[in-house]
N, C-alpha and C. Protein backbone atom coordinates (compact mmCIF):
# COMPACT_ATOMS: atom_id res chain seq x y z
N UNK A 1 -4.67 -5.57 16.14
CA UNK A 1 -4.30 -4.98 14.86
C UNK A 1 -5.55 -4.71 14.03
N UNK A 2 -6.67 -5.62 14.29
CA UNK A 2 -7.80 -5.90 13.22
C UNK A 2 -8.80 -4.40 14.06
N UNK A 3 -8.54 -4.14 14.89
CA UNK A 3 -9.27 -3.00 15.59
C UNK A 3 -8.72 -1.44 15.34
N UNK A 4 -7.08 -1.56 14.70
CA UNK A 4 -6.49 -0.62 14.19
C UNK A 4 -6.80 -0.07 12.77
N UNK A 5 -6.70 -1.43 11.98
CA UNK A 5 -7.02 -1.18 10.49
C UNK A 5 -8.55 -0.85 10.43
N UNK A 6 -9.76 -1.14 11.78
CA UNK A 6 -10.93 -0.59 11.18
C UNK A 6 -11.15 0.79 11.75
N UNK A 7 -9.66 1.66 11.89
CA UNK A 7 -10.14 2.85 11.94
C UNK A 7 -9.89 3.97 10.58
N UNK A 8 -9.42 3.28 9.76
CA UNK A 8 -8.96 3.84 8.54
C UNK A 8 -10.52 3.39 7.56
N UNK A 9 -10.01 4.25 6.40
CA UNK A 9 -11.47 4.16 5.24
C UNK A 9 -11.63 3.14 5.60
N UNK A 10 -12.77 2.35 4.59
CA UNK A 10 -13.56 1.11 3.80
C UNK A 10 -12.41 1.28 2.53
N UNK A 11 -12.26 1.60 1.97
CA UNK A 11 -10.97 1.25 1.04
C UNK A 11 -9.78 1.02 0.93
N UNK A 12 -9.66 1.84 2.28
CA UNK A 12 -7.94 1.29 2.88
C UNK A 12 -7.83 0.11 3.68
N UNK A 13 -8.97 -0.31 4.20
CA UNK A 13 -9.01 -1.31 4.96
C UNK A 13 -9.46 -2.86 4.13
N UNK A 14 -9.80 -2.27 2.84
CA UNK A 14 -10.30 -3.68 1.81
C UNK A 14 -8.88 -4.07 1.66
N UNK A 15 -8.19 -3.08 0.90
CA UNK A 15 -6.76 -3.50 0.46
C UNK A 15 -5.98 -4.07 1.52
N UNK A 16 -5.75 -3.58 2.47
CA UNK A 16 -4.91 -4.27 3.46
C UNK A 16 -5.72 -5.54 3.89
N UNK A 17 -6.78 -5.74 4.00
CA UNK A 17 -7.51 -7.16 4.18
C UNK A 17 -7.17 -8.07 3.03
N UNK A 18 -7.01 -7.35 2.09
CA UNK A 18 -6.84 -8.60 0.95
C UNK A 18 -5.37 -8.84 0.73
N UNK A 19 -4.24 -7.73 0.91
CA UNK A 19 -3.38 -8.39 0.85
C UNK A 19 -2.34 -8.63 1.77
N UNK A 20 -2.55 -8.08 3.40
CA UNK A 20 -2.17 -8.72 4.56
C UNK A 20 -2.81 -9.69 5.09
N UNK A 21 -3.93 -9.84 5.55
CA UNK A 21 -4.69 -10.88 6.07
C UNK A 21 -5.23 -11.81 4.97
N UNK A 22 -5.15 -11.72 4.23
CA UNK A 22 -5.59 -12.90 3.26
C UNK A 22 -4.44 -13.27 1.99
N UNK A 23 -3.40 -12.59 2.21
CA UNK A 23 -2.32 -12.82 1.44
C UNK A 23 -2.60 -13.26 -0.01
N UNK A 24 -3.46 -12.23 -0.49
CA UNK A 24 -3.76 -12.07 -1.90
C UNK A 24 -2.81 -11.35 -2.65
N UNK A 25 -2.30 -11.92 -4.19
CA UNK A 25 -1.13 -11.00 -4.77
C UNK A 25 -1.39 -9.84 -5.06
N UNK A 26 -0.61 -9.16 -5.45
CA UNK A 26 -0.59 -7.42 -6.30
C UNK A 26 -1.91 -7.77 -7.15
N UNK A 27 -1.51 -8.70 -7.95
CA UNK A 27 -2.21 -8.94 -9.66
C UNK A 27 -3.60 -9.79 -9.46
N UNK A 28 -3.77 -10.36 -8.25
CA UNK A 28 -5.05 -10.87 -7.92
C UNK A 28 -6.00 -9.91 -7.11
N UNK A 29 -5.56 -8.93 -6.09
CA UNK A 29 -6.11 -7.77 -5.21
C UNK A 29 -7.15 -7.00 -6.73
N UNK A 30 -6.03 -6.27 -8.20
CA UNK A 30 -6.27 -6.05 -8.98
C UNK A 30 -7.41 -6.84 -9.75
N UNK A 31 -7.45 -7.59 -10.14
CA UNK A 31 -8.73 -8.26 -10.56
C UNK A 31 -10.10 -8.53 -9.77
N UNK A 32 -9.98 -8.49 -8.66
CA UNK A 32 -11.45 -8.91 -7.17
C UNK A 32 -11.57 -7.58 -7.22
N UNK A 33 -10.81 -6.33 -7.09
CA UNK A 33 -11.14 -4.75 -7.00
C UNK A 33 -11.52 -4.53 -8.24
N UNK A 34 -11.18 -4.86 -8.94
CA UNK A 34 -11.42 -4.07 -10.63
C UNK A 34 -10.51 -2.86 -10.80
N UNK A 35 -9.17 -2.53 -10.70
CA UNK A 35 -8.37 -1.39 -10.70
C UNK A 35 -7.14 -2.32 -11.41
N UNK A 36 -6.70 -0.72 -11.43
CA UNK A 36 -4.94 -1.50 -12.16
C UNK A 36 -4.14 -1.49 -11.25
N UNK A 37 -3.08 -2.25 -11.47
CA UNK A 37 -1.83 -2.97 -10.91
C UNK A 37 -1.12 -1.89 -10.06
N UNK A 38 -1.26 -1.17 -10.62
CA UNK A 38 -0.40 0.15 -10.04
C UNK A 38 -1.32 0.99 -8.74
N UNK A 39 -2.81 0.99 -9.32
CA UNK A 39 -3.33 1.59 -8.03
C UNK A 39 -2.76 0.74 -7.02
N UNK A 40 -3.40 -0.92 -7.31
CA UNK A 40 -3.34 -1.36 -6.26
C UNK A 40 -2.09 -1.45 -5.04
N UNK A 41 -0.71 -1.00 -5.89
CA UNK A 41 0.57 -0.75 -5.44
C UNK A 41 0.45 1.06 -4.40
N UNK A 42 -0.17 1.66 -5.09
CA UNK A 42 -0.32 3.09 -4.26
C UNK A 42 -1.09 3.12 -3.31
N UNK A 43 -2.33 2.38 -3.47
CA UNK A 43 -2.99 2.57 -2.36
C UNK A 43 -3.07 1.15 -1.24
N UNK A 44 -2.41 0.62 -1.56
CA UNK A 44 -1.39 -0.34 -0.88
C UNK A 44 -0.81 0.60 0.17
N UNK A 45 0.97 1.59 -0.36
CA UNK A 45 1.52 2.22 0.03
C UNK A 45 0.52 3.24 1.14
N UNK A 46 -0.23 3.74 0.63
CA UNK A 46 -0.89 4.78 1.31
C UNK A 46 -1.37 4.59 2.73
N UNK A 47 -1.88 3.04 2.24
CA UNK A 47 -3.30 2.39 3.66
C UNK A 47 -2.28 2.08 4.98
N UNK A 48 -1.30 1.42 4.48
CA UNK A 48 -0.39 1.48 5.24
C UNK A 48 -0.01 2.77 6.21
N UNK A 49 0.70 3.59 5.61
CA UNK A 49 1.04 4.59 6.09
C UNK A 49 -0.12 4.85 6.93
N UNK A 50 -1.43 5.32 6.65
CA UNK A 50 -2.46 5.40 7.18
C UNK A 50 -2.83 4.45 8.68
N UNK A 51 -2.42 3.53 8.51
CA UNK A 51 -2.41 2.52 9.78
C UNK A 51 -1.01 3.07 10.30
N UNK A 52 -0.22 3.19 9.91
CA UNK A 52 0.79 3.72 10.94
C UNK A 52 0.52 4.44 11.93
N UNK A 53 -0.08 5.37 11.13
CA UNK A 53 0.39 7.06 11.82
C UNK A 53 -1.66 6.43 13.00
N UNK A 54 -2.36 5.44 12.83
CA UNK A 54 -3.27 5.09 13.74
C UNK A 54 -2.55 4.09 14.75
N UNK A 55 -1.82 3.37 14.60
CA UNK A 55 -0.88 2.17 15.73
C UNK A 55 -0.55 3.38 16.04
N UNK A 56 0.21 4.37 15.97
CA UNK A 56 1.06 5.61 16.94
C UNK A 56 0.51 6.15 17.75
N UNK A 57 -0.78 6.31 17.00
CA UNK A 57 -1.84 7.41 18.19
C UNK A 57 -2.80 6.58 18.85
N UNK A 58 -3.22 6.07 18.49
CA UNK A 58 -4.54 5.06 19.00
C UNK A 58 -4.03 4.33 19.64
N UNK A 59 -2.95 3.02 18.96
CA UNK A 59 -2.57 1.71 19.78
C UNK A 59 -1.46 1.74 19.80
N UNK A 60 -0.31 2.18 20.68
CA UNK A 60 0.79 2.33 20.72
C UNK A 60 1.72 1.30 21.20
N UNK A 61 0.79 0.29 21.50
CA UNK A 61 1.07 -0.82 22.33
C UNK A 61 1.72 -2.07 21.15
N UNK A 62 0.64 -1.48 19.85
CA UNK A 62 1.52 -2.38 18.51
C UNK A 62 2.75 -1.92 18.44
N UNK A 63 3.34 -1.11 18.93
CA UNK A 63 4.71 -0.62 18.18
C UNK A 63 5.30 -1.60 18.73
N UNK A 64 5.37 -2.40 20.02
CA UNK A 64 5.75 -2.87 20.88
C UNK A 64 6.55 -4.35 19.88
């Protein structure tokens, strides 16, 4: 998985490090980034998606 998420940005991959793998909150991700609550909710949404549509093509073996 950790070889999936480093094919996406350096920014999509901070956020999902901080709040999948290190299970940091909404409101704490927000304060260590310096952004508001809400980015951190969109580009949350986004990075994700972004790792999706890379598990589909790249590692298809995560869908599993």
């Amino acid at each position: 998985l950790w070889q999936a998420v480093r094919h996406l940005p350096h920014s999509d991959q901070e956020i999902i490090y901080l709040r999948h793998f290190l299970e940091v909150s909404e409101a704490e991700a927000s304060e260590v980034l310096g952004i508001a609550l809400g980015t951190v909710k969109s580009r949350t949404h986004r990075a994700l998606a972004k790792l999706k549509n890379v598990i589909e093509q790249e590692f298809p073996e995560l869908k599993e």
